[in-house]
N, C-alpha and C. Protein backbone atom coordinates (compact mmCIF):
# COMPACT_ATOMS: atom_id res chain seq x y z
N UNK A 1 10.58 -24.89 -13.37
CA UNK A 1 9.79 -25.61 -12.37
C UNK A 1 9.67 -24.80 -11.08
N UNK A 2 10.58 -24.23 -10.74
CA UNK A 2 10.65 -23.28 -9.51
C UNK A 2 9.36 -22.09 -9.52
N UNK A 3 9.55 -21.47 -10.83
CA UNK A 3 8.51 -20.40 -10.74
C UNK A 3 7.00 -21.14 -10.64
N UNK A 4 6.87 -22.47 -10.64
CA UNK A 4 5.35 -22.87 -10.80
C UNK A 4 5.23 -22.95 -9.28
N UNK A 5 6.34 -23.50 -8.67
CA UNK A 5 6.30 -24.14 -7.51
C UNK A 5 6.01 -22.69 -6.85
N UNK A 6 6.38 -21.70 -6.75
CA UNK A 6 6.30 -20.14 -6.79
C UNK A 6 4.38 -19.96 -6.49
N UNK A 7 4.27 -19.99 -7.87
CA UNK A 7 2.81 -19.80 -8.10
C UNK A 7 1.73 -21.02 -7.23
N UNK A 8 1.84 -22.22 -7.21
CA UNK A 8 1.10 -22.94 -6.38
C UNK A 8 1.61 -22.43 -4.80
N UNK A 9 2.56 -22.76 -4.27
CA UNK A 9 2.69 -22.01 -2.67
C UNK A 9 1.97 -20.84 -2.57
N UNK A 10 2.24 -19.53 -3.54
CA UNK A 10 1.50 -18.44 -3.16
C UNK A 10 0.11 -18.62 -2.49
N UNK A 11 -0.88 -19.68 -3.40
CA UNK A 11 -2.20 -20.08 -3.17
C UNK A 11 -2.13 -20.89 -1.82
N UNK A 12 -1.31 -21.25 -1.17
CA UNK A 12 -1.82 -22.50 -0.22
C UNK A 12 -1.90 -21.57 1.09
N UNK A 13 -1.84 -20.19 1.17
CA UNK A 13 -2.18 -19.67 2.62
C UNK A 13 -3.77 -19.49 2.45
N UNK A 14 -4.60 -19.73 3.63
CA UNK A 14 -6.05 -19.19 3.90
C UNK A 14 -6.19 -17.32 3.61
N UNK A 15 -5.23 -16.73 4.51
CA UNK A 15 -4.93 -15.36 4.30
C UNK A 15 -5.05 -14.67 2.83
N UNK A 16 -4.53 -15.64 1.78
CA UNK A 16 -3.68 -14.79 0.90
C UNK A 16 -4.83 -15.76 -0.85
N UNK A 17 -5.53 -16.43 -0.23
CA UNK A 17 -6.96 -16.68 -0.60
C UNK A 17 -7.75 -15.79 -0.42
N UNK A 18 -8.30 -15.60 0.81
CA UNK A 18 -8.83 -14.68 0.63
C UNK A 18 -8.75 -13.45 0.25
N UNK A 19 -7.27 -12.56 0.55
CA UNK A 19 -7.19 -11.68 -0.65
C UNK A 19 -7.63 -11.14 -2.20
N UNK A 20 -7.15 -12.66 -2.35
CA UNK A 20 -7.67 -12.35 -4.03
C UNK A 20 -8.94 -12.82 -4.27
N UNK A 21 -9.41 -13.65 -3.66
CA UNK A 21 -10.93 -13.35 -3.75
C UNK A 21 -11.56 -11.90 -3.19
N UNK A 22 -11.17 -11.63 -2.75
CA UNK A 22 -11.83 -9.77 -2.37
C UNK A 22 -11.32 -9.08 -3.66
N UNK A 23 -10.05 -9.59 -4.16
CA UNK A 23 -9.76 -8.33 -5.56
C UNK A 23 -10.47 -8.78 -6.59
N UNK A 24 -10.74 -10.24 -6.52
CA UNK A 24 -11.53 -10.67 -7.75
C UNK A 24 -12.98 -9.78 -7.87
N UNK A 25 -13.57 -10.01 -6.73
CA UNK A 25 -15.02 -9.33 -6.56
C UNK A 25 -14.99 -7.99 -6.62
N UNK A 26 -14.33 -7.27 -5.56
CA UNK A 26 -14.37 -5.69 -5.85
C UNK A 26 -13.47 -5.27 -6.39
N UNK A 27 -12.56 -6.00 -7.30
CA UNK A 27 -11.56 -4.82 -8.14
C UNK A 27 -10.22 -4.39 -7.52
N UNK A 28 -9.65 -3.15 -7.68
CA UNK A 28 -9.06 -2.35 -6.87
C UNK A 28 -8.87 -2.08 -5.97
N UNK A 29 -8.33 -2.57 -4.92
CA UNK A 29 -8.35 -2.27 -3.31
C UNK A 29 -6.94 -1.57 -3.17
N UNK A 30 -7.05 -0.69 -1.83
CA UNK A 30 -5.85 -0.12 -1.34
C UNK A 30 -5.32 -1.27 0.11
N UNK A 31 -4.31 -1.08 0.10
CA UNK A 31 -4.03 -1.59 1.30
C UNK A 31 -5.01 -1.39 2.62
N UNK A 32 -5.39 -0.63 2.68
CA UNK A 32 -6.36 -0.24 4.20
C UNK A 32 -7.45 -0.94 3.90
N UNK A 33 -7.63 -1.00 2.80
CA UNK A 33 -9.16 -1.71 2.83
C UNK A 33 -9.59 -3.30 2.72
N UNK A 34 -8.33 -3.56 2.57
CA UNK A 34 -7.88 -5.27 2.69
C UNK A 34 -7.56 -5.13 4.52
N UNK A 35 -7.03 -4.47 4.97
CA UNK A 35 -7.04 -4.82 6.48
C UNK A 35 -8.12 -4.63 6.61
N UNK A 36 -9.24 -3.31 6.89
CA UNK A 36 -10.26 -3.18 7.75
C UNK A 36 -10.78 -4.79 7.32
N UNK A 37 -11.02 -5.21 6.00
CA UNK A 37 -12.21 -6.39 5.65
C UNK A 37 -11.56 -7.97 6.47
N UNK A 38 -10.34 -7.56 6.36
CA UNK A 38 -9.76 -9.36 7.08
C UNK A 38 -9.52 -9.13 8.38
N UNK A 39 -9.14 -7.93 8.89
CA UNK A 39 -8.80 -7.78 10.55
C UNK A 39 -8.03 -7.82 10.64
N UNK A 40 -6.71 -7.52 10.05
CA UNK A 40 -5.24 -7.84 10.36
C UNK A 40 -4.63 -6.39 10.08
N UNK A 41 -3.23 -6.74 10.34
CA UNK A 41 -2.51 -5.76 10.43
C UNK A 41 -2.00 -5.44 8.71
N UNK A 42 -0.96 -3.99 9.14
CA UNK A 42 -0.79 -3.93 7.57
C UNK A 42 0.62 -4.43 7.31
N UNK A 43 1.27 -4.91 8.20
CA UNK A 43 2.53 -5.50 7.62
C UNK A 43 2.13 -6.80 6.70
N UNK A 44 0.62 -7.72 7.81
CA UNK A 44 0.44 -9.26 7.31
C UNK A 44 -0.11 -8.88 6.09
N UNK A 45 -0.99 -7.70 5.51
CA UNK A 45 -1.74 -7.67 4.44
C UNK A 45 -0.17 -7.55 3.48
N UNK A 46 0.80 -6.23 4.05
CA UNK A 46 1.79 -6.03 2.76
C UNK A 46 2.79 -7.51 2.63
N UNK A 47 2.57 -8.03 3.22
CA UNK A 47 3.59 -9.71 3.73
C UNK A 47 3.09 -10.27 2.64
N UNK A 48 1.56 -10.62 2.66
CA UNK A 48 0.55 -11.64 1.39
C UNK A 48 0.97 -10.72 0.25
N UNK A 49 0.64 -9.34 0.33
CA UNK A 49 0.33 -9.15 -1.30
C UNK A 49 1.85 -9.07 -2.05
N UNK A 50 2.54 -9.35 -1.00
CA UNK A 50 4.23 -9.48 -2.11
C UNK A 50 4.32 -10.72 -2.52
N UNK A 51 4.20 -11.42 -1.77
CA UNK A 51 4.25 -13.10 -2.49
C UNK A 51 3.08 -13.01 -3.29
N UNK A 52 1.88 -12.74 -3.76
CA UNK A 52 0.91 -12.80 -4.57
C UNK A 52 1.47 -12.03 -5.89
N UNK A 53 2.44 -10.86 -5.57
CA UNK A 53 2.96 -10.31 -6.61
C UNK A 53 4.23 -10.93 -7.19
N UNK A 54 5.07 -11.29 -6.39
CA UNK A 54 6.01 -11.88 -7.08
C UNK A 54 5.80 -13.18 -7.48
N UNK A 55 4.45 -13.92 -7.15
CA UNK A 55 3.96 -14.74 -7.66
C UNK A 55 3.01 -14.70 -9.43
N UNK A 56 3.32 -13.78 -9.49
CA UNK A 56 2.58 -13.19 -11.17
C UNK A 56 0.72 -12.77 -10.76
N UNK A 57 0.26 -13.20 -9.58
CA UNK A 57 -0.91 -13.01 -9.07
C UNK A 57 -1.93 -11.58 -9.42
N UNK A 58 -0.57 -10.82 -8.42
CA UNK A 58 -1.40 -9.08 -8.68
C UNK A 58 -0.30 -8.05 -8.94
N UNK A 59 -0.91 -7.42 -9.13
CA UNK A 59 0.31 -6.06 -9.37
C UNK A 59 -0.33 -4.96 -8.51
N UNK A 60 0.76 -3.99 -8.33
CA UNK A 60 0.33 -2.96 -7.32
C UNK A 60 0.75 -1.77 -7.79
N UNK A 61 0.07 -0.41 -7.62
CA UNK A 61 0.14 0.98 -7.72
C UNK A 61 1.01 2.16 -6.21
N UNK A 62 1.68 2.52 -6.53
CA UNK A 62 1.27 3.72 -5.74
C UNK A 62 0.99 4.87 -5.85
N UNK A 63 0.49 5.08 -5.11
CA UNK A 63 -0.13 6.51 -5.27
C UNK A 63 -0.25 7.42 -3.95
N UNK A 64 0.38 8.40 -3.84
CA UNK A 64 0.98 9.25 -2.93
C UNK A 64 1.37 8.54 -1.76
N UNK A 65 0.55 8.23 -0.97
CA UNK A 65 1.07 7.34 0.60
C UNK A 65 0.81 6.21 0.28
N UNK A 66 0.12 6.13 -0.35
CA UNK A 66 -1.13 4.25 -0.88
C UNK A 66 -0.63 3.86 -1.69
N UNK A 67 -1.10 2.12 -1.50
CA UNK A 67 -0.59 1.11 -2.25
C UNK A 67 -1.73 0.81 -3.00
N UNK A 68 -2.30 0.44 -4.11
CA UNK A 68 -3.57 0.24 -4.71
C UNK A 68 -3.24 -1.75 -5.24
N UNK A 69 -3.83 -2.48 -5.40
CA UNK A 69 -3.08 -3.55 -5.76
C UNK A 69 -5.02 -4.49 -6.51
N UNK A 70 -4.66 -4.76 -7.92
CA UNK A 70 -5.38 -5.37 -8.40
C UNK A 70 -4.62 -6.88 -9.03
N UNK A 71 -5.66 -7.87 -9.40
CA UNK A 71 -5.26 -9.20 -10.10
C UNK A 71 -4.65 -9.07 -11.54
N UNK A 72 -3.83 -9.28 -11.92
CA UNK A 72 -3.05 -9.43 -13.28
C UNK A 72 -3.92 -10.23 -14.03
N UNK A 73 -4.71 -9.29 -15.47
CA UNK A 73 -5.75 -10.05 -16.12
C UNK A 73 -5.74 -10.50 -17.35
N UNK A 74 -3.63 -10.82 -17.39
CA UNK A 74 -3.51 -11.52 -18.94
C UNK A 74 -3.82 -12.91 -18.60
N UNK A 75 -3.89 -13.60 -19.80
CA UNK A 75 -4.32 -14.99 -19.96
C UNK A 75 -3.06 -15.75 -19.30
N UNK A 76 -2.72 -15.99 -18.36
CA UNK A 76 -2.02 -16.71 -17.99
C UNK A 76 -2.39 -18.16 -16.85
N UNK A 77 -1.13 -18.47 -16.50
CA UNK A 77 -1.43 -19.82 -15.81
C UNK A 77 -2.18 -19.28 -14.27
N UNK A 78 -1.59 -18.28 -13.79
CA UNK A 78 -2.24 -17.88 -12.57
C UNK A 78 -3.81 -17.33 -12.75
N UNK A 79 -4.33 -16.64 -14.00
CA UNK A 79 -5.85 -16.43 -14.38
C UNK A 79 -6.12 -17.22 -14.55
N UNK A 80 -5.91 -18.48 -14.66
CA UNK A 80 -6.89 -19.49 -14.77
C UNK A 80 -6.88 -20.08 -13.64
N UNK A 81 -5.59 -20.23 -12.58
CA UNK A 81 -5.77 -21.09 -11.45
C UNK A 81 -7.17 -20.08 -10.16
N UNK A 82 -6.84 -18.57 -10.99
CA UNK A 82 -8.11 -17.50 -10.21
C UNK A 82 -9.02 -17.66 -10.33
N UNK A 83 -9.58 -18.40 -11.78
CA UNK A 83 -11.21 -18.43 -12.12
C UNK A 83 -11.29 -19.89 -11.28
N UNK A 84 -10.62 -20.86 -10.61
CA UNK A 84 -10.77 -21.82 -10.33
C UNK A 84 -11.09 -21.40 -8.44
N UNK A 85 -9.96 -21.08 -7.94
CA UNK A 85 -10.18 -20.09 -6.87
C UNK A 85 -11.74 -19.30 -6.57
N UNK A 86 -12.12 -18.84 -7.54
CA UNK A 86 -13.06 -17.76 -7.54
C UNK A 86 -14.59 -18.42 -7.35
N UNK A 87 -14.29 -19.55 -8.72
CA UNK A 87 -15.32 -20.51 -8.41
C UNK A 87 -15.56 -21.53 -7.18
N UNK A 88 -15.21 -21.77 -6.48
CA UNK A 88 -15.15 -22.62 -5.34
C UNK A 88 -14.99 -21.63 -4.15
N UNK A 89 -14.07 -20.83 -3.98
CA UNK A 89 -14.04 -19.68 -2.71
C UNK A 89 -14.95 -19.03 -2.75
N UNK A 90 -15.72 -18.72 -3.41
CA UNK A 90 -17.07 -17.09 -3.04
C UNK A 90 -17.91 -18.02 -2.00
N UNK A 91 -17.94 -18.73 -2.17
CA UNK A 91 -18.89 -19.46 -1.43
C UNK A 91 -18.49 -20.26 0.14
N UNK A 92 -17.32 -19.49 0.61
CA UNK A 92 -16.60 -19.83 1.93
C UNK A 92 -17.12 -19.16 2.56
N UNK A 93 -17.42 -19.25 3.84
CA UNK A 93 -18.15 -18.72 4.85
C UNK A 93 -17.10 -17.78 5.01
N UNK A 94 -15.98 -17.68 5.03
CA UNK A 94 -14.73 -16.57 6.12
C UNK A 94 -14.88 -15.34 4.75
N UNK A 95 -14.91 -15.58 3.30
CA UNK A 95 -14.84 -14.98 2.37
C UNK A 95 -15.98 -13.93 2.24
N UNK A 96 -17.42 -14.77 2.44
CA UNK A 96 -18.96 -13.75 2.40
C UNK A 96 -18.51 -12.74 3.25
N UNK A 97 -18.02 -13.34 4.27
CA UNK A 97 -17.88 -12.24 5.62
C UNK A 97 -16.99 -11.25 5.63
N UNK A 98 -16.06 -11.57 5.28
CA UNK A 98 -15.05 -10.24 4.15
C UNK A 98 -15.01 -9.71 3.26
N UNK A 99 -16.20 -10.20 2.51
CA UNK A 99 -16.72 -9.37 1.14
C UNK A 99 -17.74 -8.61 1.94
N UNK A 100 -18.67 -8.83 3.34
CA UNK A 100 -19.66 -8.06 3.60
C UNK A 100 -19.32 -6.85 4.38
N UNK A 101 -17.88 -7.31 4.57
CA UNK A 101 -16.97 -6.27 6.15
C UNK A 101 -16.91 -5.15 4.84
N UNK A 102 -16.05 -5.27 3.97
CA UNK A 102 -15.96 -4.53 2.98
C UNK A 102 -16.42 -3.84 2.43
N UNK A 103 -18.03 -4.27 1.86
CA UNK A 103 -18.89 -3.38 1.88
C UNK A 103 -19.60 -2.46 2.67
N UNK A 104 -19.47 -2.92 3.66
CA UNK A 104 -19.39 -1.66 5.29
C UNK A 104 -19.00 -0.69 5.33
N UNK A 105 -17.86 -0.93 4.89
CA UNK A 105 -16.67 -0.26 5.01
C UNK A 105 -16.52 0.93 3.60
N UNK A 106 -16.48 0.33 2.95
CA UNK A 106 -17.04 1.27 1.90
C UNK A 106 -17.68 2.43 1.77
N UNK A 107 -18.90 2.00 2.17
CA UNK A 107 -20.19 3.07 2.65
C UNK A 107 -19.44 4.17 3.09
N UNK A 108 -19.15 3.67 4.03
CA UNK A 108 -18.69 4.54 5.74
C UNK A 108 -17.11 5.02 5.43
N UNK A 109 -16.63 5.05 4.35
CA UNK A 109 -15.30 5.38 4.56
C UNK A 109 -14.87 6.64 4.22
N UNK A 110 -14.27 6.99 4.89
CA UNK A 110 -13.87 8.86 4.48
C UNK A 110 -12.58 8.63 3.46
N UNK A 111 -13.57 10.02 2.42
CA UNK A 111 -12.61 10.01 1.56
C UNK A 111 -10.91 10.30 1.89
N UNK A 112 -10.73 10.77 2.75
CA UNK A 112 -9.23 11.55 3.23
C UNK A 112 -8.39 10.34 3.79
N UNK A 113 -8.92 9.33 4.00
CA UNK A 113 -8.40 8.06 4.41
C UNK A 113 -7.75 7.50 3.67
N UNK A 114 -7.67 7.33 2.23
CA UNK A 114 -6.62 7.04 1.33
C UNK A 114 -7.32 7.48 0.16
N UNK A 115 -6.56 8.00 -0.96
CA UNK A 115 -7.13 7.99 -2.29
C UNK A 115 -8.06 7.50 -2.47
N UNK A 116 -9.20 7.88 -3.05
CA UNK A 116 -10.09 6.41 -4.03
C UNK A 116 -9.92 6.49 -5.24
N UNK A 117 -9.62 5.47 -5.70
CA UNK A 117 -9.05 4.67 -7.39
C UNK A 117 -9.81 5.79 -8.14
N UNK A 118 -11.40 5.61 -7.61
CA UNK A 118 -11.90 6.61 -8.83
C UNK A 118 -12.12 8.19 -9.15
N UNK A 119 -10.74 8.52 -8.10
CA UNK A 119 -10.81 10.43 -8.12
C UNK A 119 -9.08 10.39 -8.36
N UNK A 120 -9.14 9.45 -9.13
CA UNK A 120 -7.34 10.04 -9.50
C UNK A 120 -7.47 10.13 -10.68
C-alpha cells in the first residue's frame, strides 16, 4: 500500500506534472532543458525528477556531466495513470507554454551545452 501511496503523491505536485508531460511529448530531456522550459532552478528540477523516479515514473541516464531522464514505458500502473495525465494536461494553459518555451529553446540551443541524446 505504501508504494501506491508513493506513486499517487508523486503526481499531486503542479511542478512535477508538468514534467512529465514535457517527457511525454518530447521524449528525452536533459536536465537543462526541463529548467530553461519551466523557469526554475536545477536543484527544484533534480528535487521532482527523484521522486518521479523513485516513484517508478521515469528513469534517468548519465552521460558525462548530464542527466538525460525519460518516462518508464512498461505496462504498468504508473503508464496508465500517464496516458490519463497526458490526456487531460496537454491542454493546460501553464503546459502549452512549456511545451512552446521548449521548442524555443531547442532551435536556439548550442550543441556544447549538454550532450544531445541524438549524437551519442
Amino acid at each position: 500500500m505504501q508504494h501506491h501511496t508513493q506513486v499517487f503523491k508523486a503526481l499531486s505536485d503542479a511542478t512535477r506534472l508538468r514534467i512529465v508531460l514535457l517527457l511525454l511529448k518530447h521524449g528525452e530531456l536533459c536536465v537543462c532543458d526541463i529548467m530553461t522550459s519551466l523557469v526554475i532552478p536545477q536543484s527544484t528540477v533534480s528535487r521532482h525528477l527523484s521522486i518521479l523516479r523513485n516513484a517508478g515514473f521515469v528513469e534517468g541516464e548519465r552521460r558525462g556531466a548530464w542527466m538525460y531522464y525519460q518516462v518508464i514505458t512498461e505496462d504498468t500502473i504508473q503508464t496508465r495513470l500517464l496516458h490519463t495525465v497526458r490526456e487531460y494536461g496537454s491542454s493546460w494553459p501553464e503546459v502549452r507554454t512549456d511545451s512552446r518555451r521548449l521548442g524555443e529553446y531547442l532551435k536556439t540551443k548550442e550543441t556544447s551545452s549538454c550532450e544531445q541524446p541524438w549524437q551519442s
